[in-house]
N, C-alpha and C. Protein backbone atom coordinates (compact mmCIF):
# COMPACT_ATOMS: atom_id res chain seq x y z
N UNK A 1 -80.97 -18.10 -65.94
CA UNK A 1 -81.73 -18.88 -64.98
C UNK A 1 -82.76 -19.71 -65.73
N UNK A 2 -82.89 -21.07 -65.25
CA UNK A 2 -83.71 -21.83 -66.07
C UNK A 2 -85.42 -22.06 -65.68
N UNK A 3 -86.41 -21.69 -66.80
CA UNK A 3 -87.11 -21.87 -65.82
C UNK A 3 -87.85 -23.24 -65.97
N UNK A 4 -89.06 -23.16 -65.21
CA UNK A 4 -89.45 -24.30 -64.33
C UNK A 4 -91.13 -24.45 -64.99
N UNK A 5 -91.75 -25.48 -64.65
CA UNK A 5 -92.41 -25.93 -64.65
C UNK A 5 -93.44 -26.49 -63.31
N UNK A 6 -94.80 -25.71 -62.89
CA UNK A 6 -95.13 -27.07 -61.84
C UNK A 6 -95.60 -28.03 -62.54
N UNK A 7 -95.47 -29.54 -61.46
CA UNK A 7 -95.65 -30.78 -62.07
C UNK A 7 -95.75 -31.41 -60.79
N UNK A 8 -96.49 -32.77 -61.54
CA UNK A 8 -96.49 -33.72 -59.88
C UNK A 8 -95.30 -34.26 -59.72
N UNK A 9 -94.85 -34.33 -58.59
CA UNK A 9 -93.70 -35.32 -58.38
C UNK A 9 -93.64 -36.19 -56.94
N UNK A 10 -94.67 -37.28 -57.48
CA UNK A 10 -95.45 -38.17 -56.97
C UNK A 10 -94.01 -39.41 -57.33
N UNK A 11 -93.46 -39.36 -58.07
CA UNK A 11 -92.59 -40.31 -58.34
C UNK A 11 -91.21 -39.69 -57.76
N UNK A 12 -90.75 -38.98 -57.84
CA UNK A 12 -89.27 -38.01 -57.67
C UNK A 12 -89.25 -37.07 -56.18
N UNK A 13 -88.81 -37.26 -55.15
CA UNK A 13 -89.51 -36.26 -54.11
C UNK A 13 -88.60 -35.17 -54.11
N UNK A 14 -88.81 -34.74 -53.64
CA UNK A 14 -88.53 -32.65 -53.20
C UNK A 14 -86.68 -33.17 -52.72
N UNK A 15 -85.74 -32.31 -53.81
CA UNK A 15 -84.55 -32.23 -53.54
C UNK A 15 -83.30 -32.24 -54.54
N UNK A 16 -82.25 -32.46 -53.96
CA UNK A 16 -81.23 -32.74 -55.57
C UNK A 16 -80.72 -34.01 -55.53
N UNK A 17 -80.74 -34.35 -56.38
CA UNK A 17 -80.71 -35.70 -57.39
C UNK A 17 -79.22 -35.49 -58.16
N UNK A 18 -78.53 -36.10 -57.74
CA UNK A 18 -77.30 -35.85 -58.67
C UNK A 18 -76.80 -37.40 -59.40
N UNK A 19 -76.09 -37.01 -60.40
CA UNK A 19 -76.14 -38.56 -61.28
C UNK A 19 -75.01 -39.07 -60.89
N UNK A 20 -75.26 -40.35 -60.58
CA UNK A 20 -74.09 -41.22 -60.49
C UNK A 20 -73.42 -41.83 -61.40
N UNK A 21 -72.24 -41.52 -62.09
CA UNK A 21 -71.58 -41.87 -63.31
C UNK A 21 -71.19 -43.29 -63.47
N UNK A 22 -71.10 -44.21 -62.06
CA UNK A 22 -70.35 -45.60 -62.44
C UNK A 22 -72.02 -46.24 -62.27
N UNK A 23 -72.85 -45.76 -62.24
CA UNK A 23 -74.02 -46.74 -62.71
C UNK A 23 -74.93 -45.68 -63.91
N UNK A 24 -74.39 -44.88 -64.59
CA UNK A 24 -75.07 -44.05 -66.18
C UNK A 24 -74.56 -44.31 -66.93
N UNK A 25 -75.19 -44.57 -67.99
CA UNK A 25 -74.45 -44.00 -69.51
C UNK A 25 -74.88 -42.48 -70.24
N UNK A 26 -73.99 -42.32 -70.80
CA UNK A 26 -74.69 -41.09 -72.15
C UNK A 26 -74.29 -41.55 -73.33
N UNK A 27 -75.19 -42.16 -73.97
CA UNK A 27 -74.64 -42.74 -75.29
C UNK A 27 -75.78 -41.87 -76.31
N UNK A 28 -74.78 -42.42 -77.45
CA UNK A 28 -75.66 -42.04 -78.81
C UNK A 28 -75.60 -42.49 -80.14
N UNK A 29 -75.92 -42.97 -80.99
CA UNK A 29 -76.09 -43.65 -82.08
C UNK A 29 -76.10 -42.86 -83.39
N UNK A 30 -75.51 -43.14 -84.43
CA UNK A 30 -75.66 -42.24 -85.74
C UNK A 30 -75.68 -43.40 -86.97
N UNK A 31 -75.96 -43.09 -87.98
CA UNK A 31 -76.02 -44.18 -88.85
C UNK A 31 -74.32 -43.74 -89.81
N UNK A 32 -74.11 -44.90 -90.31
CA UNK A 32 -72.65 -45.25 -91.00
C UNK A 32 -72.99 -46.00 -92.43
N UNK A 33 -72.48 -44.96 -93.47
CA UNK A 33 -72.50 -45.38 -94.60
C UNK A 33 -74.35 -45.55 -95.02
N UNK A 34 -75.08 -45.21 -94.02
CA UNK A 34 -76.75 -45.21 -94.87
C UNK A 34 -77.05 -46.88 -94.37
N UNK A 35 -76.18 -47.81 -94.08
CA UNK A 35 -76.49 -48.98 -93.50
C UNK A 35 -76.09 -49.79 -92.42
N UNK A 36 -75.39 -49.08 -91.23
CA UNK A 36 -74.88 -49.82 -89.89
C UNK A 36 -75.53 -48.41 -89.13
N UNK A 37 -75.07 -48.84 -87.83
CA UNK A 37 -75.50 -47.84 -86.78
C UNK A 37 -73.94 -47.99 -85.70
N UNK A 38 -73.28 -46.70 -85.75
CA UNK A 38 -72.33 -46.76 -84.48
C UNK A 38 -72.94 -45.96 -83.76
N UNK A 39 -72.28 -47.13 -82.47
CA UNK A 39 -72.96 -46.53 -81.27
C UNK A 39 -71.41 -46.10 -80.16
N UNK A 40 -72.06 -45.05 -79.29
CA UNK A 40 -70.60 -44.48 -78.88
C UNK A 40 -71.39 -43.98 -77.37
N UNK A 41 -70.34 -43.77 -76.32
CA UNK A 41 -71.06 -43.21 -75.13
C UNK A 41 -69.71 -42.06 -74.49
N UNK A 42 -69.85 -41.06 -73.54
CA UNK A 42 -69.26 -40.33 -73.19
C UNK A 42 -68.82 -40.75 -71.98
N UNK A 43 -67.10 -41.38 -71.34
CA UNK A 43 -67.18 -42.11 -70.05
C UNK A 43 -66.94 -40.92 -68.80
N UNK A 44 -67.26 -39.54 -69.10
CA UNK A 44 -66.99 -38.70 -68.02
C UNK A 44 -67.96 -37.37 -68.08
N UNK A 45 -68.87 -37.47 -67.15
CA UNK A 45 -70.07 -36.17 -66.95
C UNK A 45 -70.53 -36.02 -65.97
N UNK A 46 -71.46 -35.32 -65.45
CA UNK A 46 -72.24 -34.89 -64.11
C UNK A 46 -73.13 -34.36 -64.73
N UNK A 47 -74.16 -34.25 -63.44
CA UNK A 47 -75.83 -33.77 -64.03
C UNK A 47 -76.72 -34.08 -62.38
N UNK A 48 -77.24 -32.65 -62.24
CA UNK A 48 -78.49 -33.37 -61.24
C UNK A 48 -79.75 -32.42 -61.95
N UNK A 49 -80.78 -33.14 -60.77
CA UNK A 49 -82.00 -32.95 -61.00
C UNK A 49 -82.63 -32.12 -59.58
N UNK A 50 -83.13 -31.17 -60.49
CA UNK A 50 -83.48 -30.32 -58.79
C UNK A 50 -84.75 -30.45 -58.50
N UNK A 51 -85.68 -31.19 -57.38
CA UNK A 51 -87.00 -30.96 -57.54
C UNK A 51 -87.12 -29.90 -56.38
N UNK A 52 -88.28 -28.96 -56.39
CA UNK A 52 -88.27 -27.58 -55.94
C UNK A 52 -89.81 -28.31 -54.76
N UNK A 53 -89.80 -27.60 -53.64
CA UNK A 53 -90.84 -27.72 -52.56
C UNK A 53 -92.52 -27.99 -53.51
N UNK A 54 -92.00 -26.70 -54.37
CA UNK A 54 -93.90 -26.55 -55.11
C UNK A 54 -93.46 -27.49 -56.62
N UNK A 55 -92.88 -28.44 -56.45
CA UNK A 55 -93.04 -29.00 -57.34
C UNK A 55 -92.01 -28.77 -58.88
N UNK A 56 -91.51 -27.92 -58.57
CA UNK A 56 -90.45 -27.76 -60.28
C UNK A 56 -89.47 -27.77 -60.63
N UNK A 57 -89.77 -28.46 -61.36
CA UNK A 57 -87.63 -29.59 -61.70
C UNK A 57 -87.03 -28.17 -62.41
N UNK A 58 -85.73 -28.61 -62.19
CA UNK A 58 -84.86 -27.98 -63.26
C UNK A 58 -83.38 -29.06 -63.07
N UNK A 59 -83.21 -28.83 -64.77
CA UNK A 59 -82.12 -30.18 -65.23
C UNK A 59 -80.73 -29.51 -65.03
N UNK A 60 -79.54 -29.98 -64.90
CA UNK A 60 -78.19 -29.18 -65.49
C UNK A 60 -77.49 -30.38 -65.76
N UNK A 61 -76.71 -30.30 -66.69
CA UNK A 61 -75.82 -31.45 -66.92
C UNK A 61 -74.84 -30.46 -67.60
N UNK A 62 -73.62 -31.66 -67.81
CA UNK A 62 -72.37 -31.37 -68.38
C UNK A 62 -71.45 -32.78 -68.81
N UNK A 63 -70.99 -32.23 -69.77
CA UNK A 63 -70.38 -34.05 -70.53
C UNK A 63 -68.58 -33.35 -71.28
N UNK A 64 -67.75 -34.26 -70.76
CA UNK A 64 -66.56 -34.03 -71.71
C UNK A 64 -66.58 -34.56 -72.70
N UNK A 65 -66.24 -33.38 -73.57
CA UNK A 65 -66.13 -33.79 -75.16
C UNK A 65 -64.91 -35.03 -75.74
N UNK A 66 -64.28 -34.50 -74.62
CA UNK A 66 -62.41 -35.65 -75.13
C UNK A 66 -63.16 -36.92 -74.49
N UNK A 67 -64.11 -37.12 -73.93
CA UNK A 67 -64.43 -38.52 -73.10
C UNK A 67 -64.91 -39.27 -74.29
N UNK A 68 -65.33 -38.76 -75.41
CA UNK A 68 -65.94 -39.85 -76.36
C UNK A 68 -65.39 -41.24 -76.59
N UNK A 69 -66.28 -42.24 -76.02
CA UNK A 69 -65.54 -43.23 -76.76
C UNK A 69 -66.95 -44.58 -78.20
N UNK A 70 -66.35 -44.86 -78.69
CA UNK A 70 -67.03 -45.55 -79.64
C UNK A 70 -66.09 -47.33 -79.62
N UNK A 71 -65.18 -47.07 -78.72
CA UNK A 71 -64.49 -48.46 -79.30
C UNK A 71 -63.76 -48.40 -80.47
N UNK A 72 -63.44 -47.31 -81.26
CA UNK A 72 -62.18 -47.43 -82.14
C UNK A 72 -61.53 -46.16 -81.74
N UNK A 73 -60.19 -46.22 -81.81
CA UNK A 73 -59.65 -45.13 -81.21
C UNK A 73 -59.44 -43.89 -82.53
N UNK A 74 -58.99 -44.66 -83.74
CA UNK A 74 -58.75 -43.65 -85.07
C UNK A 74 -60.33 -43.13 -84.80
N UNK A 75 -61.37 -43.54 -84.64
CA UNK A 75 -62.65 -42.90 -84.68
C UNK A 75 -62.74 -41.74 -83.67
N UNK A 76 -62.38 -42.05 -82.73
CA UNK A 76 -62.64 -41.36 -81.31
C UNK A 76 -61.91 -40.00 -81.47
N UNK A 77 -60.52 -40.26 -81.91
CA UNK A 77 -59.53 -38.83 -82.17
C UNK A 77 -60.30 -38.09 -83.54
N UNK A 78 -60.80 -38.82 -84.62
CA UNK A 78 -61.65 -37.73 -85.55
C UNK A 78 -62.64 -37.01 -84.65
N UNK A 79 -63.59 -37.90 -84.17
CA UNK A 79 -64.63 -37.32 -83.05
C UNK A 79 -64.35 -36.32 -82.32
N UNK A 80 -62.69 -35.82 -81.77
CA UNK A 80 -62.59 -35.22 -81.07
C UNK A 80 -62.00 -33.66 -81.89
N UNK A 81 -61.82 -33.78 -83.28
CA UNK A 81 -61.09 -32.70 -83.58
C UNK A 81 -61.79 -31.91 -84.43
N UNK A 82 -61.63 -30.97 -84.76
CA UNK A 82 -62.81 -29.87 -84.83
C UNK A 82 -63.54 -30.30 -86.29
N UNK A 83 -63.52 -31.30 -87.08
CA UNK A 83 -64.63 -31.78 -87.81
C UNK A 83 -66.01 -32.20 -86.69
N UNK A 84 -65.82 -32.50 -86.34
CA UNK A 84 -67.03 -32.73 -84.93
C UNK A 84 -66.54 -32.07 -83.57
N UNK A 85 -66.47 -32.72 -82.50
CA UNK A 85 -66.59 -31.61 -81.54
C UNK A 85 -65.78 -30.83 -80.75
N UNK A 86 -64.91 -30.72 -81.77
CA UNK A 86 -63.38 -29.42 -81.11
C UNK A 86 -63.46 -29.77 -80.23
N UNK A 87 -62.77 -30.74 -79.52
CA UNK A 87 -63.08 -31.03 -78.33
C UNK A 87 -61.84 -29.79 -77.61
N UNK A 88 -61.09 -29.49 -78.11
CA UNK A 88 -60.06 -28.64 -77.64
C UNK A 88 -60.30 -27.32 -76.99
N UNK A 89 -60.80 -26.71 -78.36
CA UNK A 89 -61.80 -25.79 -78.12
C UNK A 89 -62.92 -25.38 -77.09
N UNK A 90 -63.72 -26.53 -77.54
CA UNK A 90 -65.38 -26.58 -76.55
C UNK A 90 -64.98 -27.89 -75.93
N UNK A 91 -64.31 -28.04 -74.55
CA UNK A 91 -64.51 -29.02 -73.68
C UNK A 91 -65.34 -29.73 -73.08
N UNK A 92 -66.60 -28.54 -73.73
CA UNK A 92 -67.69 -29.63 -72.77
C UNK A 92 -68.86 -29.40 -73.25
N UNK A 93 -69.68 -30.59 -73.08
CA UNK A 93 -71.08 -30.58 -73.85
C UNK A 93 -71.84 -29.68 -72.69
N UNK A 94 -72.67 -29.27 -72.75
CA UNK A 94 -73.86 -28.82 -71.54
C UNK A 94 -75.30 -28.91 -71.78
N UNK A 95 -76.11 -29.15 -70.80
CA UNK A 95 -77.52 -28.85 -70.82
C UNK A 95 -78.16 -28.14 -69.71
N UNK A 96 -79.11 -26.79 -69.90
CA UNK A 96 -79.85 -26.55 -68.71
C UNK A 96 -81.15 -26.68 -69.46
N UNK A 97 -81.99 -27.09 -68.36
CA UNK A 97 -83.54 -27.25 -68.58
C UNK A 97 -84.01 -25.67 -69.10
N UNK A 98 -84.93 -25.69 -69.78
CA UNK A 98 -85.58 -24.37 -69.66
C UNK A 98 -87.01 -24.75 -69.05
N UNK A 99 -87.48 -26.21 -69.10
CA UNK A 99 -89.15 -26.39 -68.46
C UNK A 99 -88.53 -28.30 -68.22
N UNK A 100 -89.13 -28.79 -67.31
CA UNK A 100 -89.34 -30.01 -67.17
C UNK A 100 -90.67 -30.13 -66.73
N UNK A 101 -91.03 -31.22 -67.33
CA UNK A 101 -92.59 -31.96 -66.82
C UNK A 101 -92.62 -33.17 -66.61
N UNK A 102 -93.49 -33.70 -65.70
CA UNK A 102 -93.59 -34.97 -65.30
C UNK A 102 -95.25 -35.18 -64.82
N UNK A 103 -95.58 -35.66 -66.65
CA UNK A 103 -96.79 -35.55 -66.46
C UNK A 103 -97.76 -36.67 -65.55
N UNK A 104 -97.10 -37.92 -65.50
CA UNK A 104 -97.45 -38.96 -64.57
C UNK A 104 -95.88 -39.49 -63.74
N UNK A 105 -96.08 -40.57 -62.97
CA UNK A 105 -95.61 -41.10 -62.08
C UNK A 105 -94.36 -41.62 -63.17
N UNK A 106 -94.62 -41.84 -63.97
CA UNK A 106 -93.44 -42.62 -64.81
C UNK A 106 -93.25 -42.04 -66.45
N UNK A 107 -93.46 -40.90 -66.51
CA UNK A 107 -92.78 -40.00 -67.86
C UNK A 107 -92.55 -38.79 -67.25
N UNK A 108 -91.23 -38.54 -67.91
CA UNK A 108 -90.71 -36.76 -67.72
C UNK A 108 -89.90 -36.65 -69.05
N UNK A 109 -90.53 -35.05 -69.01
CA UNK A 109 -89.86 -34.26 -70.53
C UNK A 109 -89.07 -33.19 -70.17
N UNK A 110 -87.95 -33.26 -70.37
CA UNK A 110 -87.22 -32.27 -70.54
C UNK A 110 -86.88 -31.19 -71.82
N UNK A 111 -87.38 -30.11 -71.86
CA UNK A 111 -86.65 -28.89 -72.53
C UNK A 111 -85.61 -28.22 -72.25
N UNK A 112 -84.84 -28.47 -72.82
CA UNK A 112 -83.50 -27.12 -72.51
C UNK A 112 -82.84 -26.83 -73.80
N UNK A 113 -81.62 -26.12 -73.41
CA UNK A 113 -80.61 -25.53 -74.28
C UNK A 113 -79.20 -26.40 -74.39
N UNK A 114 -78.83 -26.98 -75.33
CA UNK A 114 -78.00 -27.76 -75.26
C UNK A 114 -76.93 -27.26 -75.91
N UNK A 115 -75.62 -27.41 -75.92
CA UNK A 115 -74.69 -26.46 -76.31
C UNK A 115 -73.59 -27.65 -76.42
N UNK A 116 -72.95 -27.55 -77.94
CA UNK A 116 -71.89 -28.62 -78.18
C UNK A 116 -71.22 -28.17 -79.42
N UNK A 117 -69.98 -28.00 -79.16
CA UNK A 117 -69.41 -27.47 -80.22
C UNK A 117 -69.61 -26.05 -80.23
N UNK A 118 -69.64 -25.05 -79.11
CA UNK A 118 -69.80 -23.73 -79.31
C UNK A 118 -71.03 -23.75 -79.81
N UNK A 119 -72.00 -24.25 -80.47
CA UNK A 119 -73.26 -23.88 -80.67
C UNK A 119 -74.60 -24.38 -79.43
N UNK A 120 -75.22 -23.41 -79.43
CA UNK A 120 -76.43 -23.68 -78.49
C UNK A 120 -77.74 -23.81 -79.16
N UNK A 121 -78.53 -25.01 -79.04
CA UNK A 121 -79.67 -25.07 -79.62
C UNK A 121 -81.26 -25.46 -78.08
N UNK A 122 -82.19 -25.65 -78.93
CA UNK A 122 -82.81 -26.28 -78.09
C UNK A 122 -83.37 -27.72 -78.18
N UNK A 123 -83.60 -28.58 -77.50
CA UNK A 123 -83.34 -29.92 -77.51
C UNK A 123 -84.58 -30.42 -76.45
N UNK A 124 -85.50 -31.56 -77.07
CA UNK A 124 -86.56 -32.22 -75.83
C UNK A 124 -86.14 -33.59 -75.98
N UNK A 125 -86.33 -33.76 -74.61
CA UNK A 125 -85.71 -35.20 -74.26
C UNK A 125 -87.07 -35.78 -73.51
N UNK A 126 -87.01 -37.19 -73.84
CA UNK A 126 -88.72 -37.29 -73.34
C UNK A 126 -87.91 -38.91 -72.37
N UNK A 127 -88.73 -39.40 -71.17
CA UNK A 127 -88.06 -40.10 -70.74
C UNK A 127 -89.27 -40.93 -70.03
N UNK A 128 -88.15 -42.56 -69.15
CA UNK A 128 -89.01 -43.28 -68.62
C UNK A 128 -89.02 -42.83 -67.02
N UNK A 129 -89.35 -43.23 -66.11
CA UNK A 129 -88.96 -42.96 -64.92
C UNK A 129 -89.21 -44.49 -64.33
N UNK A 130 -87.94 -45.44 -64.17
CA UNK A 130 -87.91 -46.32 -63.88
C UNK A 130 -88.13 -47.10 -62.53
N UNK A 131 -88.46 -45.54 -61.48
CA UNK A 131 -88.62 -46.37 -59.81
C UNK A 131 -87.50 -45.64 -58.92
N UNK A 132 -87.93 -45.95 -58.26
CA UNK A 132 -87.05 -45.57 -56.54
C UNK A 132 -87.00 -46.71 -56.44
N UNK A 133 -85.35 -46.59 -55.23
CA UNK A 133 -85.27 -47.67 -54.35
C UNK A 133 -84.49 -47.06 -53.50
N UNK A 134 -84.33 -47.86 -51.85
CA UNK A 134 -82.40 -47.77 -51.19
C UNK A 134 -81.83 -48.19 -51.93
N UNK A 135 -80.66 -47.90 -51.82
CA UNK A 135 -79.65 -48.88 -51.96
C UNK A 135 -79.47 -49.65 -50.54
N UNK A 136 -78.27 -50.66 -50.97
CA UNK A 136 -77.85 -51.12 -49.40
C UNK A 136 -76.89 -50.17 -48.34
N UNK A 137 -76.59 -48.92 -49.01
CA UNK A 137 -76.19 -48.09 -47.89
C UNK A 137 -76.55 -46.95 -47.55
N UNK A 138 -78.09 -46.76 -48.40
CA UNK A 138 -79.10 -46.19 -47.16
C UNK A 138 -79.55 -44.73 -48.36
N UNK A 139 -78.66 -45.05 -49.57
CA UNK A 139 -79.08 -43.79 -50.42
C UNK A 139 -80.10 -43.92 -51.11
N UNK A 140 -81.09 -42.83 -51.13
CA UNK A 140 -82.40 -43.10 -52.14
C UNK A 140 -81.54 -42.51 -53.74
N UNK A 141 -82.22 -43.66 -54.67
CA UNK A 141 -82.31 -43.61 -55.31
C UNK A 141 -83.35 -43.54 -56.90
N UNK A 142 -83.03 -42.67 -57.82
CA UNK A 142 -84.19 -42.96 -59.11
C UNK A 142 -83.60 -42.99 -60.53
N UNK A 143 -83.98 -44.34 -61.22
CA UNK A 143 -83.54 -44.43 -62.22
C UNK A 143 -84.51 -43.74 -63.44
N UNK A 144 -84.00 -43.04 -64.54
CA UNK A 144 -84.48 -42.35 -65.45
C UNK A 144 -83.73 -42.55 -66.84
N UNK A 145 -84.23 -43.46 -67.71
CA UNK A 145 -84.00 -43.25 -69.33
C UNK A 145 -84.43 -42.23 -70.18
N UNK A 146 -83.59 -41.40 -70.55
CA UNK A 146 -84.14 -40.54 -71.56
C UNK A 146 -83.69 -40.79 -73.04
N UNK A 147 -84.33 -40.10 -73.99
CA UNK A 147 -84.23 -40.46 -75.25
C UNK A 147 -84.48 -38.93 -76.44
N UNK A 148 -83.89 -38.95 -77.16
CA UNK A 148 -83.94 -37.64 -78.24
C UNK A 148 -83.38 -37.65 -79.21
N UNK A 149 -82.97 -36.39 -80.38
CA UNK A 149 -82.02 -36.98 -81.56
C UNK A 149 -82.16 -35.34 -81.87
N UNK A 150 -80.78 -35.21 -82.27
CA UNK A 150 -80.55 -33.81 -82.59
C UNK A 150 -80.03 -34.04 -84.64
N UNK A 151 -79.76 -33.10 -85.23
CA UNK A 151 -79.30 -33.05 -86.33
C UNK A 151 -77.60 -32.69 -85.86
N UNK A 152 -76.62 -33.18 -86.29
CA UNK A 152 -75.40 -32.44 -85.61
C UNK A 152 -75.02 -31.33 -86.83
N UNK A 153 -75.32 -31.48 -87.83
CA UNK A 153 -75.42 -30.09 -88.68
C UNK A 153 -75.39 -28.71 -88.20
N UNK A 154 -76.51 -28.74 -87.13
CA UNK A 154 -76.60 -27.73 -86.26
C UNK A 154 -76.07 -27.30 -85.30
N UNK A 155 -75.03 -28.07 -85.17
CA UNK A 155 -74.18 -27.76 -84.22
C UNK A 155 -72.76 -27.85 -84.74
N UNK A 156 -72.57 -27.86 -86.19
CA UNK A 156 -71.39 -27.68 -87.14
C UNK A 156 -70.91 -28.47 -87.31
N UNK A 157 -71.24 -29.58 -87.14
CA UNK A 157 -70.52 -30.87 -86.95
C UNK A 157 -71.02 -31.37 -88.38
N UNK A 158 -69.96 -30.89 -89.73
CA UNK A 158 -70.99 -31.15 -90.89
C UNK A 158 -69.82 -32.06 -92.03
N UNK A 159 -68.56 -32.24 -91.10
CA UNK A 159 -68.01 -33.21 -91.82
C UNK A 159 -68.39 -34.15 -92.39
N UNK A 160 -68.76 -34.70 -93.95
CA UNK A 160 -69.32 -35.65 -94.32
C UNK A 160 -68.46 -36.47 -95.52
N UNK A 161 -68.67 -37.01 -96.16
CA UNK A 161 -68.70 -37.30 -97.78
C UNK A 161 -69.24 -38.32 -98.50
N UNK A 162 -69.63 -38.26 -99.68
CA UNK A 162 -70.83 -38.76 -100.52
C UNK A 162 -69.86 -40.15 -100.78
N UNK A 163 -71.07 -40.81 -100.91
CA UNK A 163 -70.71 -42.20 -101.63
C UNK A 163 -71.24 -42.18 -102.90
N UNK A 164 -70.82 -43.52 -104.00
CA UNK A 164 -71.09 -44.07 -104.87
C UNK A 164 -72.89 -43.89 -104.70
N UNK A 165 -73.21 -44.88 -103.68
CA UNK A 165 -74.67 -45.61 -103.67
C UNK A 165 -75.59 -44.07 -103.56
N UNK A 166 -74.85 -42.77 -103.17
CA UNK A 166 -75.84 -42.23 -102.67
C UNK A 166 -76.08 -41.76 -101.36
N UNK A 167 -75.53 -42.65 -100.49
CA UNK A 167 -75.46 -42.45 -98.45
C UNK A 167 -74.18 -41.32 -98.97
N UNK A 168 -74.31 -41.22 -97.52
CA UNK A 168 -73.51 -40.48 -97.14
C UNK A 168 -72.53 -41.33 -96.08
N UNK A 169 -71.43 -40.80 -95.90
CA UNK A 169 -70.44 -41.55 -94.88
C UNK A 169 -71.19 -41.48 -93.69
N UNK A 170 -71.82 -40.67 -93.00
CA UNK A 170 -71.82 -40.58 -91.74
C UNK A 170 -73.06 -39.79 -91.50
N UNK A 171 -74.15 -40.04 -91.01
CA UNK A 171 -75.56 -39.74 -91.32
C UNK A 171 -75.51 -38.57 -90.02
N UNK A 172 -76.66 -37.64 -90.47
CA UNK A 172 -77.02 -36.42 -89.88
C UNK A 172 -77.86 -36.27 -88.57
N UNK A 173 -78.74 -37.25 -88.67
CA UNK A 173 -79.10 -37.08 -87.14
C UNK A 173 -78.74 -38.36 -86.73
N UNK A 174 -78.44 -37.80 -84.99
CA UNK A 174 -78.04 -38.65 -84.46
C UNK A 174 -79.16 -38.66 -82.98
N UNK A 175 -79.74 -40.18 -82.93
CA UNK A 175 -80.45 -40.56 -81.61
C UNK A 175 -79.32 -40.09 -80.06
N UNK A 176 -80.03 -40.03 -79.46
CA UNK A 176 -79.21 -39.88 -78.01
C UNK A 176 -79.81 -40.77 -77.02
N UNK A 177 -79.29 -41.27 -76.03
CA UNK A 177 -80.12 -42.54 -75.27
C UNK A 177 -79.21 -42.28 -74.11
N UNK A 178 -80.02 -41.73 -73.09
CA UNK A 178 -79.07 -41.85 -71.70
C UNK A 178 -79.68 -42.20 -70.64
N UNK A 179 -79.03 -43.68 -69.98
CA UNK A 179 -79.69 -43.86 -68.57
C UNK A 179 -78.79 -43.35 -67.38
N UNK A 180 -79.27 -42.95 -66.41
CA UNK A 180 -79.07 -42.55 -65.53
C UNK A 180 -79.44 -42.84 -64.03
N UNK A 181 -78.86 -43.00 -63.43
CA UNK A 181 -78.91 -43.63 -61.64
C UNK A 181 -78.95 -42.59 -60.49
N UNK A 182 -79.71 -41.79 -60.18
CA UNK A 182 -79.41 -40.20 -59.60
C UNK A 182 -79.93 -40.74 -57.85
N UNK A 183 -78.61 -40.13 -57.16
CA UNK A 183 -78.88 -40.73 -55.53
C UNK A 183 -79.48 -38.87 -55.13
N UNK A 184 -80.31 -39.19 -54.37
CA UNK A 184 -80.79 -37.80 -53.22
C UNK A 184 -79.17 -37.71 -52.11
N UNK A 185 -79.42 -36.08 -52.54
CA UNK A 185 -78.30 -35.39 -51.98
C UNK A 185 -78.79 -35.25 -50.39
N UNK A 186 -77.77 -35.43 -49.20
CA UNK A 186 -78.99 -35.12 -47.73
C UNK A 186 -78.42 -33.68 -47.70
């Protein structure tokens, strides 16, 4: 059970928040060769946001590992096989909150346990809180960017190899950047 945090939620009101996938991304960035940056996003996940009466979020998400895409496909099938994230194996990325805060109207931090590749670590994700709105068919909505960077070392993902110059093929930490579109559940 994850726990919680009180916090204001002057921006987010009392309920579940579930993410809408055809308006999110989950992307993430790693560096290539010590001098480019590929960037890659996951096209299949779920995730809500629970805000509690007295105030306390708790996160859950979940991401398929075979969903990786980067735009090259020879890339995408390494990505998927157990040099990085067995996708066979471990089908699915996960996160539960262990504390969320939302210390003003427009930042929230998430702590949890993130688990990829059979390994579970802990992971803070610090974010924007971009606004409410309707939509035009009547669903409230709140947009939220979050941002973080894990080492994938730590999660075994340690396929590498050295270059000439010194880099490495495929750099160790990797940024994470996910926006998200979450409608209130009635």
């Amino acid at each position: 059970m994850s726990t919680t945090t009180r916090t204001s939620t002057a921006a987010i009101a009392t309920g579940t928040w579930s993410v809408d996938p055809s308006h999110s991304t989950v992307g993430f960035s790693v560096k290539h060769m010590g001098i480019a940056t590929v960037r890659g996003e996951f096209t299949e996940f779920e995730g809500a946001l629970v805000v509690a009466d007295d105030g306390a979020m708790r996160v859950a998400a979940t991401v398929r590992a075979a969903s990786v895409d980067t735009k090259e496909q020879q890339r995408d099938d390494h990505l998927r096989s157990p040099d990085f994230f067995n996708a066979e194996a471990h089908p699915q990325l996960t996160l539960q909150s262990t504390s969320v805060t939302q210390p003003d109207d427009e930042t929230i931090e998430v702590r949890g346990r993130l688990s990829i590749n059979g390994v579970t670590n802990d992971i803070v994700l610090t974010g924007d809180i971009l606004g409410t709105d309707i939509d035009p068919w009547g669903n409230e909505r709140v947009g939220i960017e979050m941002r973080g960077q894990l080492s994938r070392g730590d999660y075994n993902m340690r396929f590498n190899q050295a270059l000439g110059s010194g880099n490495m093929l495929v750099g160790d930490k990797v940024k994470i950047a996910i926006d998200v579109s979450l409608v209130k559940q009635q």
